[in-house]
C-alpha atoms as a PDB file:
ATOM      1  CA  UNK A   1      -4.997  15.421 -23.220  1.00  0.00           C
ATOM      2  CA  UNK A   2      -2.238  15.722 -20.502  1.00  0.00           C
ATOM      3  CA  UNK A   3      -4.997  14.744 -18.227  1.00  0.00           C
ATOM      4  CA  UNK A   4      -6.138  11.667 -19.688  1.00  0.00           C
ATOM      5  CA  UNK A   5      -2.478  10.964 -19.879  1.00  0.00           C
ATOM      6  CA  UNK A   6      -2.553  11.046 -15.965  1.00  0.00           C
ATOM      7  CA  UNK A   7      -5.508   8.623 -15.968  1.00  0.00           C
ATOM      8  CA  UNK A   8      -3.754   6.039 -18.163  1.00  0.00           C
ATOM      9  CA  UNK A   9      -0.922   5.989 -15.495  1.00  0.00           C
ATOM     10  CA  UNK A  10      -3.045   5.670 -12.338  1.00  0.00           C
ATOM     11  CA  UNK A  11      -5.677   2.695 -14.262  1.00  0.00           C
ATOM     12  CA  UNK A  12      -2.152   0.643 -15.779  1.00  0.00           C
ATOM     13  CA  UNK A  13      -0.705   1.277 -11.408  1.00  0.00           C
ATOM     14  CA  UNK A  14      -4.230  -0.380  -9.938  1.00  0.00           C
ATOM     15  CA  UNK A  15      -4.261  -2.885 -12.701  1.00  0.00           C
ATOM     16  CA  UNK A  16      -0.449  -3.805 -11.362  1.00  0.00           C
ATOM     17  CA  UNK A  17      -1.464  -3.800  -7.963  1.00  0.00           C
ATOM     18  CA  UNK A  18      -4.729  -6.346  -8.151  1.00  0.00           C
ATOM     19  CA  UNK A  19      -2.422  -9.118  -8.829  1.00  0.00           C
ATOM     20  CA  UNK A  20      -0.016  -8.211  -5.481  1.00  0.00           C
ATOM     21  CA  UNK A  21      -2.420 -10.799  -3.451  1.00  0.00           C
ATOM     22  CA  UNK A  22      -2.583 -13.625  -6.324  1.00  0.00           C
ATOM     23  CA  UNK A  23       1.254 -13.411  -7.214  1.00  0.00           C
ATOM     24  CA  UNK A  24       2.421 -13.030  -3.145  1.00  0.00           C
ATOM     25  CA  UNK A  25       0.359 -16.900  -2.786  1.00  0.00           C
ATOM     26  CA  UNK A  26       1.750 -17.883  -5.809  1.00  0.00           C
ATOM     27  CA  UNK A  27       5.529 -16.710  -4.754  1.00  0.00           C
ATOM     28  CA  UNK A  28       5.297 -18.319  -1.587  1.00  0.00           C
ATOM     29  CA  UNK A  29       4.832 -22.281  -2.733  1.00  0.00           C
ATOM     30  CA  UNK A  30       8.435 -22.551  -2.244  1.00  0.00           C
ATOM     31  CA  UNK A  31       9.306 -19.611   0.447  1.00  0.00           C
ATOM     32  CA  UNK A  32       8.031 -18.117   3.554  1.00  0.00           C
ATOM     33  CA  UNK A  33       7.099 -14.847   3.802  1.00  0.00           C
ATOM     34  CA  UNK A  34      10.089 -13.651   5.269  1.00  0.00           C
ATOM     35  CA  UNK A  35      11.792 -14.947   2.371  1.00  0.00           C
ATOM     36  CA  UNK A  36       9.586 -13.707  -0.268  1.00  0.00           C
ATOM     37  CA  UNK A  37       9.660 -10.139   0.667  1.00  0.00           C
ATOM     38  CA  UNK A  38      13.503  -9.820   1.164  1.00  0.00           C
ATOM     39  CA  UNK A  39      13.900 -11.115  -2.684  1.00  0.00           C
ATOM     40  CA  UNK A  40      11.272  -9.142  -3.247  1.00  0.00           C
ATOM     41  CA  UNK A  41      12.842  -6.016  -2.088  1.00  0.00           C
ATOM     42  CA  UNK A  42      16.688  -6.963  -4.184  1.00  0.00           C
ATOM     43  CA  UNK A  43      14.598  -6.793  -7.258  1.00  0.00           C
ATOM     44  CA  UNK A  44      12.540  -3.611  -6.233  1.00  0.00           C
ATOM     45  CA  UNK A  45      15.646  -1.664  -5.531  1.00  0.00           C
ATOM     46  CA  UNK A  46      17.598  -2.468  -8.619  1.00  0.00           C
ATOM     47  CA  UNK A  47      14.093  -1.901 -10.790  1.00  0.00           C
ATOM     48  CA  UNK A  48      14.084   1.672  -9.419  1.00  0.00           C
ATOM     49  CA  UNK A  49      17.962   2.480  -9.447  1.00  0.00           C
ATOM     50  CA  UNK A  50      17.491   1.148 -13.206  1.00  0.00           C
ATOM     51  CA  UNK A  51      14.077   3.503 -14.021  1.00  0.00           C
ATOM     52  CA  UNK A  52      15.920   6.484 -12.248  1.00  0.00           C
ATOM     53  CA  UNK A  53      19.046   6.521 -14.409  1.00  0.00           C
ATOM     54  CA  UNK A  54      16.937   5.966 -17.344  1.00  0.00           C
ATOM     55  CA  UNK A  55      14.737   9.159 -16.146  1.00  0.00           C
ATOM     56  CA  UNK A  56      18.109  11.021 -15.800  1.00  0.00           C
ATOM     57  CA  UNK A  57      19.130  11.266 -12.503  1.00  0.00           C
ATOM     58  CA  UNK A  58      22.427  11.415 -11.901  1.00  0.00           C
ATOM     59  CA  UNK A  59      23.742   7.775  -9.911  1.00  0.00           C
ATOM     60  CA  UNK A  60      25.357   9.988  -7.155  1.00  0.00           C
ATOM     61  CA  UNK A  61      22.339  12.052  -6.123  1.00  0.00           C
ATOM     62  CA  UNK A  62      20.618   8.842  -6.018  1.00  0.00           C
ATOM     63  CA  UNK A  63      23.733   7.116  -3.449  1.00  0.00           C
ATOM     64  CA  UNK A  64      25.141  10.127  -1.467  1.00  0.00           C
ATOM     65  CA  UNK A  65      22.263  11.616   0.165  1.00  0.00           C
ATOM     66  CA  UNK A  66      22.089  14.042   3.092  1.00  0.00           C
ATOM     67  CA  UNK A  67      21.924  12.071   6.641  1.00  0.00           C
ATOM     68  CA  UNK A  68      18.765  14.158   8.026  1.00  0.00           C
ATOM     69  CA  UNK A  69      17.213  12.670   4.572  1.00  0.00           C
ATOM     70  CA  UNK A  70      19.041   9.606   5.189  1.00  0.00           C
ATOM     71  CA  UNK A  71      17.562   9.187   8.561  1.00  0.00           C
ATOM     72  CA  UNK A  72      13.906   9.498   7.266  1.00  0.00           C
ATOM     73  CA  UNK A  73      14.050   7.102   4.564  1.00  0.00           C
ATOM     74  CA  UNK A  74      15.592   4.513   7.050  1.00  0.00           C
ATOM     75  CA  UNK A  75      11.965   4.814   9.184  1.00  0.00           C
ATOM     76  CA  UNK A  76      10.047   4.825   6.065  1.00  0.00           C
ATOM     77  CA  UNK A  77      11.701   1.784   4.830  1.00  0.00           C
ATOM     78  CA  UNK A  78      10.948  -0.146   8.201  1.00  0.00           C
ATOM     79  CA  UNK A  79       7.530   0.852   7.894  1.00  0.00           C
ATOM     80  CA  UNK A  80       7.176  -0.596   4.095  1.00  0.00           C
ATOM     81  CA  UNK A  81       9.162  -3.472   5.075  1.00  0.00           C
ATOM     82  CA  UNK A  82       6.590  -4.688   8.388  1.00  0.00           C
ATOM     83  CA  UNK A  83       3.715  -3.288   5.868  1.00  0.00           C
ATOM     84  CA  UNK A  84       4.746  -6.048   3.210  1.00  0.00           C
ATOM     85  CA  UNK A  85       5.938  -8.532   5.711  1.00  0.00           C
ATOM     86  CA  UNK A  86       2.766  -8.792   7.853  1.00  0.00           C
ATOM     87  CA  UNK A  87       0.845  -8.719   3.985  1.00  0.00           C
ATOM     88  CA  UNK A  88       2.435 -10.736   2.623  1.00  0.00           C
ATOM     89  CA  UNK A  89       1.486 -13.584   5.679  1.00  0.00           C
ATOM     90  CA  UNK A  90      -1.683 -12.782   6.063  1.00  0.00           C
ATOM     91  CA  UNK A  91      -2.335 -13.895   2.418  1.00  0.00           C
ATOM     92  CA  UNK A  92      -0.061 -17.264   3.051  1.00  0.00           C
ATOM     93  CA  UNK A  93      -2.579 -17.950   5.423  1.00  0.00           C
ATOM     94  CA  UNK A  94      -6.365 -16.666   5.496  1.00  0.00           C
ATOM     95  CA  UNK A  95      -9.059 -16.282   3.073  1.00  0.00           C
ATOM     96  CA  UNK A  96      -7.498 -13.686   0.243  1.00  0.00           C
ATOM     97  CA  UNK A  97     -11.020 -11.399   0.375  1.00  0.00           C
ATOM     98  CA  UNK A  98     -10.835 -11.148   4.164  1.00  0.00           C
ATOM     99  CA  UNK A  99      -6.941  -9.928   4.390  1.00  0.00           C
ATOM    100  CA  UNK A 100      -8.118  -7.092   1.450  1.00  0.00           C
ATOM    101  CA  UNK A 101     -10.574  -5.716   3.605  1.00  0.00           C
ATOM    102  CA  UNK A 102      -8.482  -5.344   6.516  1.00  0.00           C
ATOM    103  CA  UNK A 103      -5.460  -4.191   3.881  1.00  0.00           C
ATOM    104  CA  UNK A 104      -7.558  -1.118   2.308  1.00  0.00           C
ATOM    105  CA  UNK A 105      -8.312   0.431   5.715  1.00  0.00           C
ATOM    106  CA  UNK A 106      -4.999   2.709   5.354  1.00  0.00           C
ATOM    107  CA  UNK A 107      -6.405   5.208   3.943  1.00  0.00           C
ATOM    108  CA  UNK A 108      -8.865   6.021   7.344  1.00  0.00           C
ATOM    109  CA  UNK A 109      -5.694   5.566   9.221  1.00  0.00           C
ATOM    110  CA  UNK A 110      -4.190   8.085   7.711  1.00  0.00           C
ATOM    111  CA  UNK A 111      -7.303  10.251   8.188  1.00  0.00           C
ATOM    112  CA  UNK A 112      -6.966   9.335  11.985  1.00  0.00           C
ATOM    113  CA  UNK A 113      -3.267   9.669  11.871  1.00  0.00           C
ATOM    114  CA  UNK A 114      -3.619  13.265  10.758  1.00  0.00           C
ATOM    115  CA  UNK A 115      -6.091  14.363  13.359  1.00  0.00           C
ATOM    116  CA  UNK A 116      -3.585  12.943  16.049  1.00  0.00           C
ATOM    117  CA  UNK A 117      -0.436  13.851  15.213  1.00  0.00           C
ATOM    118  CA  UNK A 118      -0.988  17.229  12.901  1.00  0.00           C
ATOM    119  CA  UNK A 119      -4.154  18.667  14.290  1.00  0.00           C
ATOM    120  CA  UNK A 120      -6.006  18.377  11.086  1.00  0.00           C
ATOM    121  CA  UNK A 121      -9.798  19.043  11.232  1.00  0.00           C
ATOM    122  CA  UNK A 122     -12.029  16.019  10.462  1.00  0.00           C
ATOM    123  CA  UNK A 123     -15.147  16.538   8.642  1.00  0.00           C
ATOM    124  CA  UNK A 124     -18.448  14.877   9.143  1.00  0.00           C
ATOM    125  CA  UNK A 125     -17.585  12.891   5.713  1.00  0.00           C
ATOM    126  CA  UNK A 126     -14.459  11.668   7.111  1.00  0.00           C
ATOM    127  CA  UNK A 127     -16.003  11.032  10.435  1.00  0.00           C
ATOM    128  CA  UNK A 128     -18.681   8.893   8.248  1.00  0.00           C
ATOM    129  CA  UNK A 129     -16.169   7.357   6.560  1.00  0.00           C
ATOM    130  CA  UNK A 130     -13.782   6.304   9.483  1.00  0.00           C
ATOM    131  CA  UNK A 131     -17.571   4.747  11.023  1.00  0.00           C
ATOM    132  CA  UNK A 132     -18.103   2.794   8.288  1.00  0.00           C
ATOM    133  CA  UNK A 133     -14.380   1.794   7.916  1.00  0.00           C
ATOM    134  CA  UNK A 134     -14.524   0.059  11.581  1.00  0.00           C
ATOM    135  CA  UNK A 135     -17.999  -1.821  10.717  1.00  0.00           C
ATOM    136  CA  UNK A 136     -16.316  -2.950   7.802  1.00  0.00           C
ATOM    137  CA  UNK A 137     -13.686  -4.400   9.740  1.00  0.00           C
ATOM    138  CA  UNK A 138     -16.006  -6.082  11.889  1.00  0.00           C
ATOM    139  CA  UNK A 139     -17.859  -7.507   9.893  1.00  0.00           C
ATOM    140  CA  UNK A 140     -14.743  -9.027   8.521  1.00  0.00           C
ATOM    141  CA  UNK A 141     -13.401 -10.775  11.514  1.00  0.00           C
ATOM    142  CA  UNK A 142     -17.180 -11.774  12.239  1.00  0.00           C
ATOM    143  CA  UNK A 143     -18.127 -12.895   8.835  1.00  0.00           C
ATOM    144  CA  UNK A 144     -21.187 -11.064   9.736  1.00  0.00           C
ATOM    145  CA  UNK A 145     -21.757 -13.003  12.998  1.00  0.00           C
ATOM    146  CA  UNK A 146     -20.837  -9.418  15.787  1.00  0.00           C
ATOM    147  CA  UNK A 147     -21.350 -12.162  18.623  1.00  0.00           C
ATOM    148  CA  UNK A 148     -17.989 -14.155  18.011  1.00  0.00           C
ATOM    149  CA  UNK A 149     -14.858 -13.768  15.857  1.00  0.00           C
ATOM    150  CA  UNK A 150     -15.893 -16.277  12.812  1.00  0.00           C
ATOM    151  CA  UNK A 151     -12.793 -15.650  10.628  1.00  0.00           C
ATOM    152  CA  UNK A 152     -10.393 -19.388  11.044  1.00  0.00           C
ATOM    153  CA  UNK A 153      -7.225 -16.977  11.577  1.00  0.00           C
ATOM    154  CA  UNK A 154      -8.008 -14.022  13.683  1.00  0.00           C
ATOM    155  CA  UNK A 155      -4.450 -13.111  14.647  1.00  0.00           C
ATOM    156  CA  UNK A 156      -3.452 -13.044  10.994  1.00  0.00           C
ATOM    157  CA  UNK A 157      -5.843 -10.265  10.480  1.00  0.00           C
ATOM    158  CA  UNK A 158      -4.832  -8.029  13.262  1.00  0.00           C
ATOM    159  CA  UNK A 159      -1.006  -8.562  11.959  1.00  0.00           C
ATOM    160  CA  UNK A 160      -2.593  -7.497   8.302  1.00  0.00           C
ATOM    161  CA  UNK A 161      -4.351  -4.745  10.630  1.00  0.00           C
ATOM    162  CA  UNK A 162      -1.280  -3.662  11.874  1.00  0.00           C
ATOM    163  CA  UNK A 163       0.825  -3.977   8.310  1.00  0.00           C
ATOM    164  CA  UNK A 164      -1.749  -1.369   7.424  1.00  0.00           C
ATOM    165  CA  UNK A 165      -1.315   0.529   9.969  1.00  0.00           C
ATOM    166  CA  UNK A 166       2.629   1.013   8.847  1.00  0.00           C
ATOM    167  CA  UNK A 167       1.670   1.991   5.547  1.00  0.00           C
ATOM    168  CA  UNK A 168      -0.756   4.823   6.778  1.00  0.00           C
ATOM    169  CA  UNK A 169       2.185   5.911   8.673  1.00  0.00           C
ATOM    170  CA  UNK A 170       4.715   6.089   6.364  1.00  0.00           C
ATOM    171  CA  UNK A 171       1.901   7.911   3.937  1.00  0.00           C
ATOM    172  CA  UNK A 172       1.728  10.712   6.664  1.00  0.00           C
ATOM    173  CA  UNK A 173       5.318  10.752   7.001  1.00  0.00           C
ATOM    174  CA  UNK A 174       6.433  10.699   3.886  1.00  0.00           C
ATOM    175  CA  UNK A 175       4.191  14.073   3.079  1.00  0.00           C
ATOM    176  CA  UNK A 176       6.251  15.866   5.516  1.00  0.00           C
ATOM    177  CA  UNK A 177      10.202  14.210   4.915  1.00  0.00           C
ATOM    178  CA  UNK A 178       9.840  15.742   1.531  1.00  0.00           C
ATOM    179  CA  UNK A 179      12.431  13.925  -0.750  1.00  0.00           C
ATOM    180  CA  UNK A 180      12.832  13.602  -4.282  1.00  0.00           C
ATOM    181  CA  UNK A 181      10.424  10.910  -5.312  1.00  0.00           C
ATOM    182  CA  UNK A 182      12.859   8.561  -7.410  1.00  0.00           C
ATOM    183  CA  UNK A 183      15.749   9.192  -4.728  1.00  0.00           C
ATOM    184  CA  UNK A 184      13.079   8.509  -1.710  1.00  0.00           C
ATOM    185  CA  UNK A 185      11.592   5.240  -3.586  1.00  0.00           C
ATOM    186  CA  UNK A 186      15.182   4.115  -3.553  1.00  0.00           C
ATOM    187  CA  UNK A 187      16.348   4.588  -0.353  1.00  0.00           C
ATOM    188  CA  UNK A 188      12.620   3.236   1.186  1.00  0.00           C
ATOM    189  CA  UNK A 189      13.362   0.045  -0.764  1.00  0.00           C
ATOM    190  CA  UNK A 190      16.867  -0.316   0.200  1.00  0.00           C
ATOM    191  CA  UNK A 191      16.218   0.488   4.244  1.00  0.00           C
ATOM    192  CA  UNK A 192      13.519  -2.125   3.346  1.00  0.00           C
ATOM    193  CA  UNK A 193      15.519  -4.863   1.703  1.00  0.00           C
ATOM    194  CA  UNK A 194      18.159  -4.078   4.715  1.00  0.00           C
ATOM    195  CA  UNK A 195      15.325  -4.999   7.686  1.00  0.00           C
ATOM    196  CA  UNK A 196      14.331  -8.007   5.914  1.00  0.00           C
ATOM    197  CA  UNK A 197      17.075  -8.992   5.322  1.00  0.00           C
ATOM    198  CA  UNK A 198      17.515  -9.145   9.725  1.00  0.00           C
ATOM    199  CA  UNK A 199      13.704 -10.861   9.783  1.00  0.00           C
ATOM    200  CA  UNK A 200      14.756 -13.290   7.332  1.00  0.00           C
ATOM    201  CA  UNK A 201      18.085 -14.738   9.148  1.00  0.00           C
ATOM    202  CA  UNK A 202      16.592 -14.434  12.798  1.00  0.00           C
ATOM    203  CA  UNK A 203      13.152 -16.026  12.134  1.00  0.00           C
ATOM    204  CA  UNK A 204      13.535 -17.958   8.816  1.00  0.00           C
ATOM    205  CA  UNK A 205      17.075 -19.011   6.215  1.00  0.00           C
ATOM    206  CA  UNK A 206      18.489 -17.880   3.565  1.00  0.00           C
ATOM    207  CA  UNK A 207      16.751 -19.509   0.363  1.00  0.00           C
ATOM    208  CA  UNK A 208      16.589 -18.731  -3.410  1.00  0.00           C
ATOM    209  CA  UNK A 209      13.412 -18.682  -5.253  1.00  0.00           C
ATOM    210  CA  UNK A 210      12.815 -21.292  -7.844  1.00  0.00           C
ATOM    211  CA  UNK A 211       9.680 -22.783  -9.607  1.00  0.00           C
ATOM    212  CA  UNK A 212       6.716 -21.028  -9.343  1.00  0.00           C
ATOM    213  CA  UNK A 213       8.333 -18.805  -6.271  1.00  0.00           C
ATOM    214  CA  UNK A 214      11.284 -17.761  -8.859  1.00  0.00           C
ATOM    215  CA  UNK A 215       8.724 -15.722 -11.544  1.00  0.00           C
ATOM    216  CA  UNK A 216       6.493 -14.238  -8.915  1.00  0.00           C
ATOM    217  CA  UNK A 217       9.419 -13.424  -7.388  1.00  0.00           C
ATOM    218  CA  UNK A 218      11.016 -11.154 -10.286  1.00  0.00           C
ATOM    219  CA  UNK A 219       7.309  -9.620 -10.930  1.00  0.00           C
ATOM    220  CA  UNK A 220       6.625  -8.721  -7.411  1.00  0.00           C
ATOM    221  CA  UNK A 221      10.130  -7.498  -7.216  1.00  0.00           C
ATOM    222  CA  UNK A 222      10.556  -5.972 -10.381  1.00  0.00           C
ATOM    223  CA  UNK A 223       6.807  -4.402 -11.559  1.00  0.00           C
ATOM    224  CA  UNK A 224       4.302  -4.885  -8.634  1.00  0.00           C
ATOM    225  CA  UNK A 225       6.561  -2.599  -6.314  1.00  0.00           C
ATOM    226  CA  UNK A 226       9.591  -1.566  -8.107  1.00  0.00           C
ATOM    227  CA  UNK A 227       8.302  -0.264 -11.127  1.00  0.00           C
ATOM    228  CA  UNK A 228       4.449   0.447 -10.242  1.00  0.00           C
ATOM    229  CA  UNK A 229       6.072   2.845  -7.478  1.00  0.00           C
ATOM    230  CA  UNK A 230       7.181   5.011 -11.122  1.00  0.00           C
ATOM    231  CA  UNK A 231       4.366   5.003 -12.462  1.00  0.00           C
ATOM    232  CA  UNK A 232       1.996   6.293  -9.766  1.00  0.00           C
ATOM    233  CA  UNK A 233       4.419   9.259  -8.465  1.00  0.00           C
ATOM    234  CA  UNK A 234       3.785  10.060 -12.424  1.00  0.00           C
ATOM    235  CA  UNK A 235      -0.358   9.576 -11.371  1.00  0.00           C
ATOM    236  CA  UNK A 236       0.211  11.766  -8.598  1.00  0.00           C
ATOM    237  CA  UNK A 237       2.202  14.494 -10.181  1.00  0.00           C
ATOM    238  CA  UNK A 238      -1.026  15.398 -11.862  1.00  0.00           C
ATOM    239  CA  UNK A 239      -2.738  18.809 -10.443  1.00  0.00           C
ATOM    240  CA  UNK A 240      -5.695  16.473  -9.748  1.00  0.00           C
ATOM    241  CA  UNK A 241      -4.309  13.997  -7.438  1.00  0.00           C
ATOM    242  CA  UNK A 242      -6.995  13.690  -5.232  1.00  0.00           C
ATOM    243  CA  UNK A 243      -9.074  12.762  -8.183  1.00  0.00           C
ATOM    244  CA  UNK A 244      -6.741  10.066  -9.759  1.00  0.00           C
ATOM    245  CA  UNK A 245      -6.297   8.810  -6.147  1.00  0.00           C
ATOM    246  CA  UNK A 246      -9.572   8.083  -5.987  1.00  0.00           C
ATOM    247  CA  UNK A 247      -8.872   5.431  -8.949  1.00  0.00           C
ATOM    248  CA  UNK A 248      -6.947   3.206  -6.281  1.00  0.00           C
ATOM    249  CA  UNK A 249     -10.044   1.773  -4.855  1.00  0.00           C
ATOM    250  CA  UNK A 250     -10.405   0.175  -7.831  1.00  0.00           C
ATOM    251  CA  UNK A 251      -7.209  -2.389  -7.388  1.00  0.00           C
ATOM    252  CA  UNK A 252      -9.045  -4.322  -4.155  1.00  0.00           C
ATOM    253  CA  UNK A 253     -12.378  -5.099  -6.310  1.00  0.00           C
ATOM    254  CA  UNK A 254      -9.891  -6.441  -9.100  1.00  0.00           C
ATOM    255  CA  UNK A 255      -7.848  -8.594  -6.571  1.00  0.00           C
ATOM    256  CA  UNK A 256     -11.060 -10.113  -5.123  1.00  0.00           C
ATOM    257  CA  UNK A 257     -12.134 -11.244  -8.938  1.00  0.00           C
ATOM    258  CA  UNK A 258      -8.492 -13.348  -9.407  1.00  0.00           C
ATOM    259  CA  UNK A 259      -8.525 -14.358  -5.776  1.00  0.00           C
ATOM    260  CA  UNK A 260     -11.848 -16.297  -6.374  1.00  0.00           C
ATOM    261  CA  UNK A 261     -10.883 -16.795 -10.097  1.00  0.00           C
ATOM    262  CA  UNK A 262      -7.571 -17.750  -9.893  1.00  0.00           C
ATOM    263  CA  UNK A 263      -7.312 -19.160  -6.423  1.00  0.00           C
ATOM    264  CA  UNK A 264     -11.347 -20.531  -5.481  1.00  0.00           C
ATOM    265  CA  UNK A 265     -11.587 -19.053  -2.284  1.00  0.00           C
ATOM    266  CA  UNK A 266     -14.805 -19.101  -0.633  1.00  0.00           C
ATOM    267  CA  UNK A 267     -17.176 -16.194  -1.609  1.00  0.00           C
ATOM    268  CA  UNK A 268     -18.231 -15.398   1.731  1.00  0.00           C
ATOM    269  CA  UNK A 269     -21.253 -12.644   1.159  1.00  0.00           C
ATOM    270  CA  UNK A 270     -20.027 -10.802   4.342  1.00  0.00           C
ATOM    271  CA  UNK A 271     -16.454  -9.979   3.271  1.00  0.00           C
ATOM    272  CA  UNK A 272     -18.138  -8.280   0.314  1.00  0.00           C
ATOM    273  CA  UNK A 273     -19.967  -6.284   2.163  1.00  0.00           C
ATOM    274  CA  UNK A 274     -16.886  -5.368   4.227  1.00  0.00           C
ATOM    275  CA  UNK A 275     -15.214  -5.044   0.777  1.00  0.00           C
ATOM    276  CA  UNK A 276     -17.756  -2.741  -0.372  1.00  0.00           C
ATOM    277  CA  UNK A 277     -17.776  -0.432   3.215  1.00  0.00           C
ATOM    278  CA  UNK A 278     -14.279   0.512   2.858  1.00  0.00           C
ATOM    279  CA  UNK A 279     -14.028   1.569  -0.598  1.00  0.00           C
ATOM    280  CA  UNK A 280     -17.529   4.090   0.216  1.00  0.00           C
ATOM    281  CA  UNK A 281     -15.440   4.982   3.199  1.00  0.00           C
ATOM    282  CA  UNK A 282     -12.013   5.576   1.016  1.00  0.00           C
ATOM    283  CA  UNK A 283     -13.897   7.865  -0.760  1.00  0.00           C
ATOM    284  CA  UNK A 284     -15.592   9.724   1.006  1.00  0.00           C
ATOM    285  CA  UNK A 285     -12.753  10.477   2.779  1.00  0.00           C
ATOM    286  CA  UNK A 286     -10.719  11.084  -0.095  1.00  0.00           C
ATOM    287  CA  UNK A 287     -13.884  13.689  -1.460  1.00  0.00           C
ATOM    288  CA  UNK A 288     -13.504  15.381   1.963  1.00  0.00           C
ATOM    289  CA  UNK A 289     -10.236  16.074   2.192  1.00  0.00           C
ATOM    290  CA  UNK A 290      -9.951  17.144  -1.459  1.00  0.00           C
ATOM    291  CA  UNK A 291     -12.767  19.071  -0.970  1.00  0.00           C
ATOM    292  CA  UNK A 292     -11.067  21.087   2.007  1.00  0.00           C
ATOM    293  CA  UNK A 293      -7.827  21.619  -0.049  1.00  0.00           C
ATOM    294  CA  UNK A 294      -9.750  23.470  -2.177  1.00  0.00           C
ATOM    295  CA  UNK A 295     -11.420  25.890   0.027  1.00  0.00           C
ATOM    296  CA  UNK A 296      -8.331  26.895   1.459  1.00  0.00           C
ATOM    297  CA  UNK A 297      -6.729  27.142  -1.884  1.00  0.00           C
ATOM    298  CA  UNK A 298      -9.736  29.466  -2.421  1.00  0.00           C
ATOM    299  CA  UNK A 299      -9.018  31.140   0.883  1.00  0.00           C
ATOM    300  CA  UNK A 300      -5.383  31.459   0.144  1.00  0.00           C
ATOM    301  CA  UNK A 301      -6.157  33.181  -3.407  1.00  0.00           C
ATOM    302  CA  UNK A 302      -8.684  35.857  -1.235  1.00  0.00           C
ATOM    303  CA  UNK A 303      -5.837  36.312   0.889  1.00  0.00           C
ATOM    304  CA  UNK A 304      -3.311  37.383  -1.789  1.00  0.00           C
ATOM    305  CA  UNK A 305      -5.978  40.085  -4.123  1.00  0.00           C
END
């Protein structure tokens, strides 16, 4: 039953996520993106101070931290913060299906960031997977078309591209900084709210949200990210993670429905196939690393008798 229980929280996350692209174009009628996120991230960090104390931690384990641990939070919250920021423009601007392809191809970067900077083995699945990860992208910018770059804002894909790139590196990272997950969350979103909070009064103004901007504001702020962020360390805390995980490829195919639904952008047959590539890709990767955590689990347990 505890199981299922795991499942419920990982569906109700990916459910909460498939609306981050329709409520980001929503929230930014009235605001740039700069704008947008740094709101974004006020709301975030009170959502999780709030959950926390509710969950019982204590409000000064959550403030007064250790500086080593303070230190790591502060590069995992510039990392969320140019993952968001590049996001959230890329979806201002070009074709909502498009910037999810490009978006969902963290999860091969963190394959790729694992081989390079911790040695860690790739198997022919993830070597597969990474393959069909990189046609997928190409196929994006080309719309099909590998002669010329067909998409009407390239260079807002290769920001998304590098957004995602952020957020594979602050996955890696954040697997070996090792903080509590409520006081990490925390901390990410305040070093977060902090750097754009710089982007927004170098590059754009100060300005609240109101109108439409105002209530995608306070659900981006307070349940896409703040609370969602709850919800799937709960997903994750489940003994199988890799399994659940597996669930997330579920949020892009969602988002692509209420883009087109909600939004009418073009159904372009080739971003569906690059849709399509990286979620096969996701998990295969995802099967092949799961599937080598258990042989040396297996290995470890020889070890031991």
């Amino acid at each position: 039953m505890a199981k299922y229980k795991y499942i419920i929280y990982a569906f109700s996350c990916v459910f909460i996520w498939s609306f981050i692209p329709s409520i980001s174009r929503l929230g930014q009628k009235e605001m740039d993106h700069f704008q947008y996120l740094f709101w974004s991230n006020v709301l975030s960090v009170l959502a999780v101070f709030a959950v926390a104390l509710m969950m019982g931690k204590n409000w000064k384990q959550l403030l007064f931290i250790p500086f080593p641990a303070m230190f790591k939070v502060l590069i995992l919250g510039a990392l969320d913060c140019f993952f968001y920021m590049l996001l959230y423009y890329g979806y201002s601007i070009e074709n909502g299906v498009a910037v999810l392809v490009i978006q969902y191809s963290w999860p091969l970067m963190i394959i790729g960031l694992s081989f390079f900077l911790f040695k860690e083995k790739l198997s022919i699945r993830q070597m597969v997977g990474i393959a069909m990860g990189f046609i997928a992208v190409v196929i994006t910018f080309t719309k099909g078309n590998i002669t010329e770059i067909a998409v009407e804002h390239p260079q807002a894909l290769l920001l998304v591209f590098s957004g995602a790139f952020c957020f594979a590196l602050m996955s890696v990272l954040s697997k070996q900084f090792a903080v509590d997950a409520y006081i990490s969350t925390f901390w990410v979103f305040t070093f977060s709210t902090l750097v754009s909070a710089v982007f927004m009064l170098v590059f754009s103004s100060v300005n609240l949200p109101v109108g439409d901007s105002l209530m995608s504001t306070l659900l981006n702020g307070i349940i896409l990210n703040g609370v969602s962020y709850i919800i799937w360390f709960k997903a994750m805390s489940s003994s199988d993670s890799h399994k659940i995980a597996s669930i997330l490829f579920l949020a892009p195919v969602l988002s692509m429905m209420w883009i087109i639904l909600f939004f009418g952008d073009a159904f372009v047959p080739a971003y569906v196939v690059g849709l399509a590539l990286v979620i096969i890709s996701g998990l295969l990767c995802i099967s092949a690393k799961s599937k080598a955590s258990e042989q040396n689990k297996l290995t470890d347990d020889l070890i031991e008798d």
